[in-house]
PDB file of N, CA and C in Angstrom:
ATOM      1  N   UNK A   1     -12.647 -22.710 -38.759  1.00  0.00           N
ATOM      2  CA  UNK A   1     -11.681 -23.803 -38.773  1.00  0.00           C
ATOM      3  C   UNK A   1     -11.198 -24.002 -40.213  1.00  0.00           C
ATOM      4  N   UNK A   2      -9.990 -24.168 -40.261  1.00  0.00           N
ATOM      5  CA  UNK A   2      -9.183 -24.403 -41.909  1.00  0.00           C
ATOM      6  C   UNK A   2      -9.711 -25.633 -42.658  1.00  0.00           C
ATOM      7  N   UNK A   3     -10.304 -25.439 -43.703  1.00  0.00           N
ATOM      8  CA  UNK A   3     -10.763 -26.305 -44.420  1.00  0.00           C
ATOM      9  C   UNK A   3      -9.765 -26.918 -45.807  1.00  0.00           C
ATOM     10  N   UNK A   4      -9.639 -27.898 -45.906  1.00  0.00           N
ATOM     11  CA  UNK A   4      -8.083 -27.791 -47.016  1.00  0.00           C
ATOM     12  C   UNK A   4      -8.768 -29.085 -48.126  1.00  0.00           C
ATOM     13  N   UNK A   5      -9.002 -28.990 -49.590  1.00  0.00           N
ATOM     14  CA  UNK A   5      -8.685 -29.796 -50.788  1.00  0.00           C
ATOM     15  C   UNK A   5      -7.784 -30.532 -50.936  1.00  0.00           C
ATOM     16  N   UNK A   6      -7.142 -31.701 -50.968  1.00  0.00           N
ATOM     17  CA  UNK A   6      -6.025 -32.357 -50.923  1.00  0.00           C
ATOM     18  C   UNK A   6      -6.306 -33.425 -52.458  1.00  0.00           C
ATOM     19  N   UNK A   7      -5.655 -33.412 -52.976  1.00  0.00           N
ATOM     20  CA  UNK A   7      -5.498 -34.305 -54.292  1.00  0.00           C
ATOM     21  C   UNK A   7      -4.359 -34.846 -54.779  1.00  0.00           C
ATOM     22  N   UNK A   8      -4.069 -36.102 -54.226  1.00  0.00           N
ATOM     23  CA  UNK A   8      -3.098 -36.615 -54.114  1.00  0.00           C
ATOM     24  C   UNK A   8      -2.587 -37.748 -55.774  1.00  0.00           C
ATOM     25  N   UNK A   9      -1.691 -37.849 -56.513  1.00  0.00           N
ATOM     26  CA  UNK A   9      -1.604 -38.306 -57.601  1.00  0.00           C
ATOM     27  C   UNK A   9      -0.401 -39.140 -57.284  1.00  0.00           C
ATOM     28  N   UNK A  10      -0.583 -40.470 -58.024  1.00  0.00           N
ATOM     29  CA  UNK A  10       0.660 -41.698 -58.537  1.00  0.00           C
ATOM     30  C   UNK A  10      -0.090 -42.918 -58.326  1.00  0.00           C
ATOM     31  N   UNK A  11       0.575 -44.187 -57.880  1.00  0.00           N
ATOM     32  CA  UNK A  11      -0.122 -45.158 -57.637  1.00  0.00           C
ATOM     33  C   UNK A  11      -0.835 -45.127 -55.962  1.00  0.00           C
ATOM     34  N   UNK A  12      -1.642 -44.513 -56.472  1.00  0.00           N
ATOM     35  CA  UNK A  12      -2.532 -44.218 -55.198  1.00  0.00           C
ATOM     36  C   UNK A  12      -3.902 -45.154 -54.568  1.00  0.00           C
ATOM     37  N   UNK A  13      -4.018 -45.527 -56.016  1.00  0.00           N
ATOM     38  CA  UNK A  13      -5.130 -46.422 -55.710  1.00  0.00           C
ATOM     39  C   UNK A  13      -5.314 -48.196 -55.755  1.00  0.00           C
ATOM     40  N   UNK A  14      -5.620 -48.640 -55.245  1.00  0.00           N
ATOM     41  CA  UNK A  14      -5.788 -50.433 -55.032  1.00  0.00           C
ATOM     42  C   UNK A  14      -4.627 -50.495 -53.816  1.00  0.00           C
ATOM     43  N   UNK A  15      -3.764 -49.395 -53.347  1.00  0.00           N
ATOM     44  CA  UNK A  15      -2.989 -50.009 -52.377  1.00  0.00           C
ATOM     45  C   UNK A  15      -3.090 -49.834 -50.704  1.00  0.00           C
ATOM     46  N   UNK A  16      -4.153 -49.748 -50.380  1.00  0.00           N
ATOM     47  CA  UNK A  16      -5.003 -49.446 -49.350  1.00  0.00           C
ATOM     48  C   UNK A  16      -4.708 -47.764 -48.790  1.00  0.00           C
ATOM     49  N   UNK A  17      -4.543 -47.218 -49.981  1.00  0.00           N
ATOM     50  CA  UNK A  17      -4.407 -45.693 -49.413  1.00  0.00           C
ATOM     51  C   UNK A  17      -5.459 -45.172 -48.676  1.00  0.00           C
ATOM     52  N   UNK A  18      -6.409 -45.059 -49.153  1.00  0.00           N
ATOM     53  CA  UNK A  18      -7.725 -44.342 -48.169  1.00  0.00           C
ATOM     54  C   UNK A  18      -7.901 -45.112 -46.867  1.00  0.00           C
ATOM     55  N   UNK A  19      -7.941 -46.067 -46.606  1.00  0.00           N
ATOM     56  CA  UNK A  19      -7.681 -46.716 -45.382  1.00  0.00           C
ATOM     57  C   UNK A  19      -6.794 -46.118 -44.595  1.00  0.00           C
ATOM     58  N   UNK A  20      -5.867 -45.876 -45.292  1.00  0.00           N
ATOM     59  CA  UNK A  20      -4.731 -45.199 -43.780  1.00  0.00           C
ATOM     60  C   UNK A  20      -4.954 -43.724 -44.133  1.00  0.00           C
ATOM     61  N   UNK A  21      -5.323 -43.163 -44.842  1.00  0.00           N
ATOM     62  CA  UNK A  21      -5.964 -41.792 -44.840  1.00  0.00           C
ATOM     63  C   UNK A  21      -6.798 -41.811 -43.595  1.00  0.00           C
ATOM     64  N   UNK A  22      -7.911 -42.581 -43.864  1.00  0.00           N
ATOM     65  CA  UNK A  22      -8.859 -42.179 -42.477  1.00  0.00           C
ATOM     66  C   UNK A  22      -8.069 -42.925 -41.146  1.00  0.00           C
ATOM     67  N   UNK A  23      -7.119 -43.552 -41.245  1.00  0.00           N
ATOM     68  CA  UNK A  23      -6.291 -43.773 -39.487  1.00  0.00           C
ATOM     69  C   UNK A  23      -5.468 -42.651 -39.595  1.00  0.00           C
ATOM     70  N   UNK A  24      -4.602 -42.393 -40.597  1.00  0.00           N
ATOM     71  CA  UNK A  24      -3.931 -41.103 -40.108  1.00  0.00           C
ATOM     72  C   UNK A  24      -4.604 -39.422 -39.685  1.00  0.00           C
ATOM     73  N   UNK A  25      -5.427 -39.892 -40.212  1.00  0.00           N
ATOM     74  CA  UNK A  25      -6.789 -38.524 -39.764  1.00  0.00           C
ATOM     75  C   UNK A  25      -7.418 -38.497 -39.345  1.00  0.00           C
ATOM     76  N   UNK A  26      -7.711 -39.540 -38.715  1.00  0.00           N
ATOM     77  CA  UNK A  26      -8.486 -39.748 -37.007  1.00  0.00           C
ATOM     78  C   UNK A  26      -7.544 -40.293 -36.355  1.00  0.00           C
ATOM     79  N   UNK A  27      -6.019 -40.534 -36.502  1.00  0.00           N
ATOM     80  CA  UNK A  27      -5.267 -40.251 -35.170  1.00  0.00           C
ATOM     81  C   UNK A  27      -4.863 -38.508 -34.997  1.00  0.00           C
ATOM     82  N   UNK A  28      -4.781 -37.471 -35.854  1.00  0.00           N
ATOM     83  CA  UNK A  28      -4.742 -36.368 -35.651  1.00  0.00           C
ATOM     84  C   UNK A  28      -5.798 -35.461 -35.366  1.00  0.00           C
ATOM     85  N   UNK A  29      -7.021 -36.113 -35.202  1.00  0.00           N
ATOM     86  CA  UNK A  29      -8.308 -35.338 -34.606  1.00  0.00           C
ATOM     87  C   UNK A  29      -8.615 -34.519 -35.773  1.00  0.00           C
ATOM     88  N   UNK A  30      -8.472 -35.080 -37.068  1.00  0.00           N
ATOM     89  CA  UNK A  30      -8.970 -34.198 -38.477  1.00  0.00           C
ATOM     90  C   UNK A  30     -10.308 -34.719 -38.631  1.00  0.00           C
ATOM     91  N   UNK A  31     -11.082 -33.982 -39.221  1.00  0.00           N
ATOM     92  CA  UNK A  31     -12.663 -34.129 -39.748  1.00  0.00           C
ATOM     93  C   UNK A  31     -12.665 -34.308 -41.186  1.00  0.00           C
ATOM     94  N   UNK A  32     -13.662 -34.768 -42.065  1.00  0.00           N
ATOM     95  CA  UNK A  32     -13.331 -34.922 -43.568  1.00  0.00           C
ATOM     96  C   UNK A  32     -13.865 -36.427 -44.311  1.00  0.00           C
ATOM     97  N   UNK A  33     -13.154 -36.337 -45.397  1.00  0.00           N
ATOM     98  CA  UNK A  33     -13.043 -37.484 -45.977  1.00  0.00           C
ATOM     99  C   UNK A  33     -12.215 -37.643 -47.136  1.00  0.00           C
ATOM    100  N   UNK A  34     -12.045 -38.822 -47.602  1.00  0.00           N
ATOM    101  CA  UNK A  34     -11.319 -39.420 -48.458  1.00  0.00           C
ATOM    102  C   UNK A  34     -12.279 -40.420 -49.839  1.00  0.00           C
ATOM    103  N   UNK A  35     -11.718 -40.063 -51.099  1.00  0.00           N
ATOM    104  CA  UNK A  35     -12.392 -41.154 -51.944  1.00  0.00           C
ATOM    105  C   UNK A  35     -11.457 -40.888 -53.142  1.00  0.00           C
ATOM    106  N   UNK A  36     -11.493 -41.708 -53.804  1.00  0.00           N
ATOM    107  CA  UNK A  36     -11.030 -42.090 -55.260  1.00  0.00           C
ATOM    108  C   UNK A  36     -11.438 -41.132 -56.120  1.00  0.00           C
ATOM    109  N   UNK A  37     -10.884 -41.264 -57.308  1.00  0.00           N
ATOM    110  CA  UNK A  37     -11.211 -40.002 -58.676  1.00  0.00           C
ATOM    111  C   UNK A  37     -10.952 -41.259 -59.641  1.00  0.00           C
ATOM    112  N   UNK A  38     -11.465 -41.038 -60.331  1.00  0.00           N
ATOM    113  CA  UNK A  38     -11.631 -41.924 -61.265  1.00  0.00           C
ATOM    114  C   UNK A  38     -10.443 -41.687 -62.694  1.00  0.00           C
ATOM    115  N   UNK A  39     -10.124 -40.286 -62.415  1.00  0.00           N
ATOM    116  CA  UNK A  39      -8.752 -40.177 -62.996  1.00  0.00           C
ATOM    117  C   UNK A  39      -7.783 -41.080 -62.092  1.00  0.00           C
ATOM    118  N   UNK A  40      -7.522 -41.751 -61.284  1.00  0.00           N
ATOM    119  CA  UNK A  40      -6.532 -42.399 -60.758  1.00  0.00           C
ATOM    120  C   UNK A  40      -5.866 -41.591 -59.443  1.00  0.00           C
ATOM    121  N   UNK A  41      -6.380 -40.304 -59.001  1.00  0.00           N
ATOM    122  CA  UNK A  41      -6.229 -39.761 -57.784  1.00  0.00           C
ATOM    123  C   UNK A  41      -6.917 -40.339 -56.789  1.00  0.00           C
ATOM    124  N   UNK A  42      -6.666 -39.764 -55.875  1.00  0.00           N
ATOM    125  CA  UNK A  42      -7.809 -39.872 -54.649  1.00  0.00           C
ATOM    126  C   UNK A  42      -7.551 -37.805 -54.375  1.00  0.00           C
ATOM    127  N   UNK A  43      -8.851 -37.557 -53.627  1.00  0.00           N
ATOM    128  CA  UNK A  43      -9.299 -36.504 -53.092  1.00  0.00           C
ATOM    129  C   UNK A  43      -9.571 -36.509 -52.065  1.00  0.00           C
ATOM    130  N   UNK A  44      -8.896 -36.033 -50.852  1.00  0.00           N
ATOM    131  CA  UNK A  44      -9.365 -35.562 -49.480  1.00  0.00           C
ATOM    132  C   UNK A  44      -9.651 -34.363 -49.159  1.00  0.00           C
ATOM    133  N   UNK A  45     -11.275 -33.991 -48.221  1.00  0.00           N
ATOM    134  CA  UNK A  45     -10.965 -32.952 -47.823  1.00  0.00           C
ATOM    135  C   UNK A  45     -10.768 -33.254 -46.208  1.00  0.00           C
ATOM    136  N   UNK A  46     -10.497 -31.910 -45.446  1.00  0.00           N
ATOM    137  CA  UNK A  46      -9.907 -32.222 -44.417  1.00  0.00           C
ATOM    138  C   UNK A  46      -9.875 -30.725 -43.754  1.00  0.00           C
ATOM    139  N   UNK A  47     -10.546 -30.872 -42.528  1.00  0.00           N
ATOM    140  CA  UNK A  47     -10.233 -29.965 -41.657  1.00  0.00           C
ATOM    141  C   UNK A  47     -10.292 -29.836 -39.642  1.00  0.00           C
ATOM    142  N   UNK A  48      -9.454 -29.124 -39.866  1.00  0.00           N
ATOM    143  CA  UNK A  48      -8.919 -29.403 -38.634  1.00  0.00           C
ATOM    144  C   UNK A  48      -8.000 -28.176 -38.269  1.00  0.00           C
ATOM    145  N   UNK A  49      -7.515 -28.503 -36.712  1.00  0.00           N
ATOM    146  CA  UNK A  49      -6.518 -27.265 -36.831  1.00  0.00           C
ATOM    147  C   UNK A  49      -5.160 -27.622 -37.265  1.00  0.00           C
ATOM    148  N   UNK A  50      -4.507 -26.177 -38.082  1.00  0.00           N
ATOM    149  CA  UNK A  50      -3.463 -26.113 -39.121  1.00  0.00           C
ATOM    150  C   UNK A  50      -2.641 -27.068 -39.426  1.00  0.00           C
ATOM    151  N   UNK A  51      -1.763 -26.896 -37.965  1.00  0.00           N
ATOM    152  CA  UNK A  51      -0.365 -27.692 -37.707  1.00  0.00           C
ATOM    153  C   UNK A  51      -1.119 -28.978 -38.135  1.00  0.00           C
ATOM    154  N   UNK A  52      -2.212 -29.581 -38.095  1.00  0.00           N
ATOM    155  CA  UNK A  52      -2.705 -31.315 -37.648  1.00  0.00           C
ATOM    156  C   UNK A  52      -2.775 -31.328 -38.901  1.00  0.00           C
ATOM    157  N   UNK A  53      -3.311 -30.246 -39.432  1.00  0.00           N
ATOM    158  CA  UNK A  53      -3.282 -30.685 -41.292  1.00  0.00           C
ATOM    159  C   UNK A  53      -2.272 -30.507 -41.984  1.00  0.00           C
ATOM    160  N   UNK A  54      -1.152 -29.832 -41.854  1.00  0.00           N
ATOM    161  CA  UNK A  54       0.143 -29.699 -42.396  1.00  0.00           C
ATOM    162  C   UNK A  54       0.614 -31.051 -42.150  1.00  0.00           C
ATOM    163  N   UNK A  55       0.898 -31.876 -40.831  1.00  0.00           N
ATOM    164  CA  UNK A  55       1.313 -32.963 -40.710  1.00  0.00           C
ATOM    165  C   UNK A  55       0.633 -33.920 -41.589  1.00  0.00           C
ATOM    166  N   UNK A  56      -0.543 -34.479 -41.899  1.00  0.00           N
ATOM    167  CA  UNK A  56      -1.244 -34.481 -41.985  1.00  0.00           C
ATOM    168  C   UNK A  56      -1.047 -34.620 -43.643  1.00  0.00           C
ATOM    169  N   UNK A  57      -0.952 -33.813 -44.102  1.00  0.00           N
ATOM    170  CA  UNK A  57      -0.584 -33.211 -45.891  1.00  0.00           C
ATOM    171  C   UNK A  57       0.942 -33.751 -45.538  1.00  0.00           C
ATOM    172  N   UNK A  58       2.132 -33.775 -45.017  1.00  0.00           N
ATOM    173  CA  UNK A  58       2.753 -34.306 -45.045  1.00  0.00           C
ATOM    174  C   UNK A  58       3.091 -35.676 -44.985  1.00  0.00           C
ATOM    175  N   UNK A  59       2.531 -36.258 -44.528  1.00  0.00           N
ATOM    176  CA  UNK A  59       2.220 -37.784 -44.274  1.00  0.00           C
ATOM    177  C   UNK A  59       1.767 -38.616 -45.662  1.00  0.00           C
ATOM    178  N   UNK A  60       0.996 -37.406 -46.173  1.00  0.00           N
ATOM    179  CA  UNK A  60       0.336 -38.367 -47.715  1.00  0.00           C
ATOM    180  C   UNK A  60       1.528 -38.119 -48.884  1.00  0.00           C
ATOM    181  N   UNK A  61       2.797 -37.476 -48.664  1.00  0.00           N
ATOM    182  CA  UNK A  61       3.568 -37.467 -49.172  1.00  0.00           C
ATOM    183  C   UNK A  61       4.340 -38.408 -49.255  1.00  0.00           C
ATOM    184  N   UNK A  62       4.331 -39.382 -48.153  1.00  0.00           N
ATOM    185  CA  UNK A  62       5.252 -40.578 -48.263  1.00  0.00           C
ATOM    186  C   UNK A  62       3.912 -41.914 -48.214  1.00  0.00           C
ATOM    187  N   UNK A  63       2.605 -41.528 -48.275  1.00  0.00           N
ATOM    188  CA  UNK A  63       1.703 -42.760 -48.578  1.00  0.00           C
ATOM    189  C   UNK A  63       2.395 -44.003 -47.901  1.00  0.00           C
ATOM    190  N   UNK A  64       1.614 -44.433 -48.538  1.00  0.00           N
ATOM    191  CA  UNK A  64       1.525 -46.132 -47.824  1.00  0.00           C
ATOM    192  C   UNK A  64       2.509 -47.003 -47.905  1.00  0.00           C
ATOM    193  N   UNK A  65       3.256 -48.047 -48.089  1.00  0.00           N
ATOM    194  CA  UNK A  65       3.993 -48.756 -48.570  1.00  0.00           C
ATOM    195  C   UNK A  65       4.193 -49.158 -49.600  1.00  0.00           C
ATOM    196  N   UNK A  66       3.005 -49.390 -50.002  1.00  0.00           N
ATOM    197  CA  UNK A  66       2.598 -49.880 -51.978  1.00  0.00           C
ATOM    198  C   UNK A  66       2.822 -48.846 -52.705  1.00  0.00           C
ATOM    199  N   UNK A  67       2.027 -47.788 -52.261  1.00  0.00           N
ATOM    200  CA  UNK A  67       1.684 -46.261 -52.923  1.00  0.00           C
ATOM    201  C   UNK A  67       3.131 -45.632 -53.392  1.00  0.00           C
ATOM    202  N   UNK A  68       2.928 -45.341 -54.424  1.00  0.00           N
ATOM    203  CA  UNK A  68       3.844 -43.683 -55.244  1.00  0.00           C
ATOM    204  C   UNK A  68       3.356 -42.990 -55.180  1.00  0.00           C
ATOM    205  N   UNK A  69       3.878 -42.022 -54.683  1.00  0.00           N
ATOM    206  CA  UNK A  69       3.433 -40.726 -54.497  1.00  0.00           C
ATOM    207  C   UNK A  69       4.095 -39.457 -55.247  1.00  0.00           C
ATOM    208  N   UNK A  70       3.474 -39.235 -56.448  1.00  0.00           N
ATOM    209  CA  UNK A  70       3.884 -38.222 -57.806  1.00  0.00           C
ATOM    210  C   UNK A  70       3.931 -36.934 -57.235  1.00  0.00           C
ATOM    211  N   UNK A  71       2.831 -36.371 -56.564  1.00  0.00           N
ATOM    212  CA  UNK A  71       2.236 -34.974 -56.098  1.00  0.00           C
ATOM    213  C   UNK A  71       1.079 -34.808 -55.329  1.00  0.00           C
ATOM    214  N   UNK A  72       1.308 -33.886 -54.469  1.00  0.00           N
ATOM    215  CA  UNK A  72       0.025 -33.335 -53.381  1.00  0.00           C
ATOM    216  C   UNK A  72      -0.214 -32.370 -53.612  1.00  0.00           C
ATOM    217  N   UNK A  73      -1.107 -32.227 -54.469  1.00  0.00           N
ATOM    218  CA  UNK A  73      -1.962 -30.645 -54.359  1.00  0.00           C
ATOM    219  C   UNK A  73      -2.591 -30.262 -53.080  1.00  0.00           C
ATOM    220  N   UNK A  74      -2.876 -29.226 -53.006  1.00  0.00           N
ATOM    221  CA  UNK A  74      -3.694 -28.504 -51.432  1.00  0.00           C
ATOM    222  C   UNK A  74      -4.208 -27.170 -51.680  1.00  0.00           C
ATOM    223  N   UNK A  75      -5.378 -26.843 -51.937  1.00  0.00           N
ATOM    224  CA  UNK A  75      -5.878 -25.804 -52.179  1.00  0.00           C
ATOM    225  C   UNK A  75      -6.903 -25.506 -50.547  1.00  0.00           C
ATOM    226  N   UNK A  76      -6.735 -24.768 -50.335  1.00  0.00           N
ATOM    227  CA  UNK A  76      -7.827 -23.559 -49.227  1.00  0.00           C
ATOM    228  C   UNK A  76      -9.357 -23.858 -49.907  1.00  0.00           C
ATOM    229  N   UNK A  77     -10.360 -24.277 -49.112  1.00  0.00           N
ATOM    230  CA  UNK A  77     -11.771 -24.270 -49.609  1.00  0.00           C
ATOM    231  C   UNK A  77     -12.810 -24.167 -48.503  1.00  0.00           C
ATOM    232  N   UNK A  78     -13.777 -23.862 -48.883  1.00  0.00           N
ATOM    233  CA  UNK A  78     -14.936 -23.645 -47.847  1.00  0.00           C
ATOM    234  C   UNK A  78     -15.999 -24.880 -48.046  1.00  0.00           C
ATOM    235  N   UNK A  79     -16.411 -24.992 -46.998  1.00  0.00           N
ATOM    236  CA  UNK A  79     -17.158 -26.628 -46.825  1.00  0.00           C
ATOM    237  C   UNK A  79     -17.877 -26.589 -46.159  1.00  0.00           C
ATOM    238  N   UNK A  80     -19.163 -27.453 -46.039  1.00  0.00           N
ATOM    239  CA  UNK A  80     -19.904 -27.457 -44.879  1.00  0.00           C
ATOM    240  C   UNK A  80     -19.543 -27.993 -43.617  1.00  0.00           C
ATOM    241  N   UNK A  81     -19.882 -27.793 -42.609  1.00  0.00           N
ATOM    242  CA  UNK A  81     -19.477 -28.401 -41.222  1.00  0.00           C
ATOM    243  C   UNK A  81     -18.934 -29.908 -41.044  1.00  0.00           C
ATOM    244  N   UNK A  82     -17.794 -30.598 -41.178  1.00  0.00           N
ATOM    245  CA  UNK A  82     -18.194 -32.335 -40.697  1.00  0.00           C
ATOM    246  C   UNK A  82     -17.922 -32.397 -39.726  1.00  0.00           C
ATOM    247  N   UNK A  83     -17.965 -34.083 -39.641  1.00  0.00           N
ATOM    248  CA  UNK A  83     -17.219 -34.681 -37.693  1.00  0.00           C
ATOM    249  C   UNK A  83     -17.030 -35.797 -38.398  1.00  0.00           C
ATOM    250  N   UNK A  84     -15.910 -35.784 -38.245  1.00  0.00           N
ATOM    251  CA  UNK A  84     -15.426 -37.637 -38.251  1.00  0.00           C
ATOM    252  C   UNK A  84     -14.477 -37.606 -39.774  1.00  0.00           C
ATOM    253  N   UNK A  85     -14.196 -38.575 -39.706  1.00  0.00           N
ATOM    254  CA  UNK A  85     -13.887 -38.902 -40.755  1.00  0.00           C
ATOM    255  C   UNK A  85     -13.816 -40.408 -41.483  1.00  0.00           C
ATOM    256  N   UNK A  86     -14.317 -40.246 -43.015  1.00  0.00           N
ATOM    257  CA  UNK A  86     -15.147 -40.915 -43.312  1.00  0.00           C
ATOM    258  C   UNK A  86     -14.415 -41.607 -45.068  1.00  0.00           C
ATOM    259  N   UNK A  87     -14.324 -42.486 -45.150  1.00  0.00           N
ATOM    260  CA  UNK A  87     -14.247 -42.865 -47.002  1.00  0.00           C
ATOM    261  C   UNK A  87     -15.425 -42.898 -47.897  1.00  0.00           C
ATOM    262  N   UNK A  88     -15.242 -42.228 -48.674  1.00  0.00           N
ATOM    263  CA  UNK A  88     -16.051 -42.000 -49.425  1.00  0.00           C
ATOM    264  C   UNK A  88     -16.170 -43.009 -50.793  1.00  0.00           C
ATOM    265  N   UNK A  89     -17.561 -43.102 -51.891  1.00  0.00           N
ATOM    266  CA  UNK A  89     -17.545 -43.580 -53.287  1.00  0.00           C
ATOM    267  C   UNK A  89     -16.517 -43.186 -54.003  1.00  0.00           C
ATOM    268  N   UNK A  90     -15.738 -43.488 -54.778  1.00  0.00           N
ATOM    269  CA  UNK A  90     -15.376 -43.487 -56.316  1.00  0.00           C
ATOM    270  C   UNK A  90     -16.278 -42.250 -56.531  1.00  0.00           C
ATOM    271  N   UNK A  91     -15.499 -40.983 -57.443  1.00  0.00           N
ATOM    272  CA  UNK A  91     -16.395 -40.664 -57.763  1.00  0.00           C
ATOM    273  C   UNK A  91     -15.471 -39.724 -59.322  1.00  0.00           C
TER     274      UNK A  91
END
């Protein structure tokens, strides 16, 4: 199953972004998680099948209402197994 890095940059954080990270990725049946970077990103990983994560990676392009959204990185990575999806610490 496609495992994907997502690192999303702008005003990303204090505006309830990870919150709708994990509704928009458990309404698409994605596995993973979401948390803050202490550089001022947040980091998701995320996997699922393709199309659900392309949408998915598209969606964090237009963020939240509050949120700016500068850039979405997405790199290919290997991960251990999850289920669910989950917010994570600051880290």
């Amino acid at each position: 199953m496609p495992v994907r890095l997502l690192r999303v940059r702008g005003r990303v954080q204090g505006v309830g972004f990870r919150d709708a990270c994990v509704e928009a990725a458990r309404a698409q049946g994605l596995a993973g998680w979401v948390r803050n970077r202490r550089d001022g990103s947040v980091e998701i990983l995320v996997s699922g099948d393709v199309v659900r994560i392309d949408a998915f990676a598209g969606w964090l392009r237009h963020g939240v209402r509050l949120a700016r959204v500068d850039g979405v990185e997405s790199v290919e990575t290997e991960a251990d197994a999850v289920s669910g999806f989950e917010r994570r610490p600051t880290v």
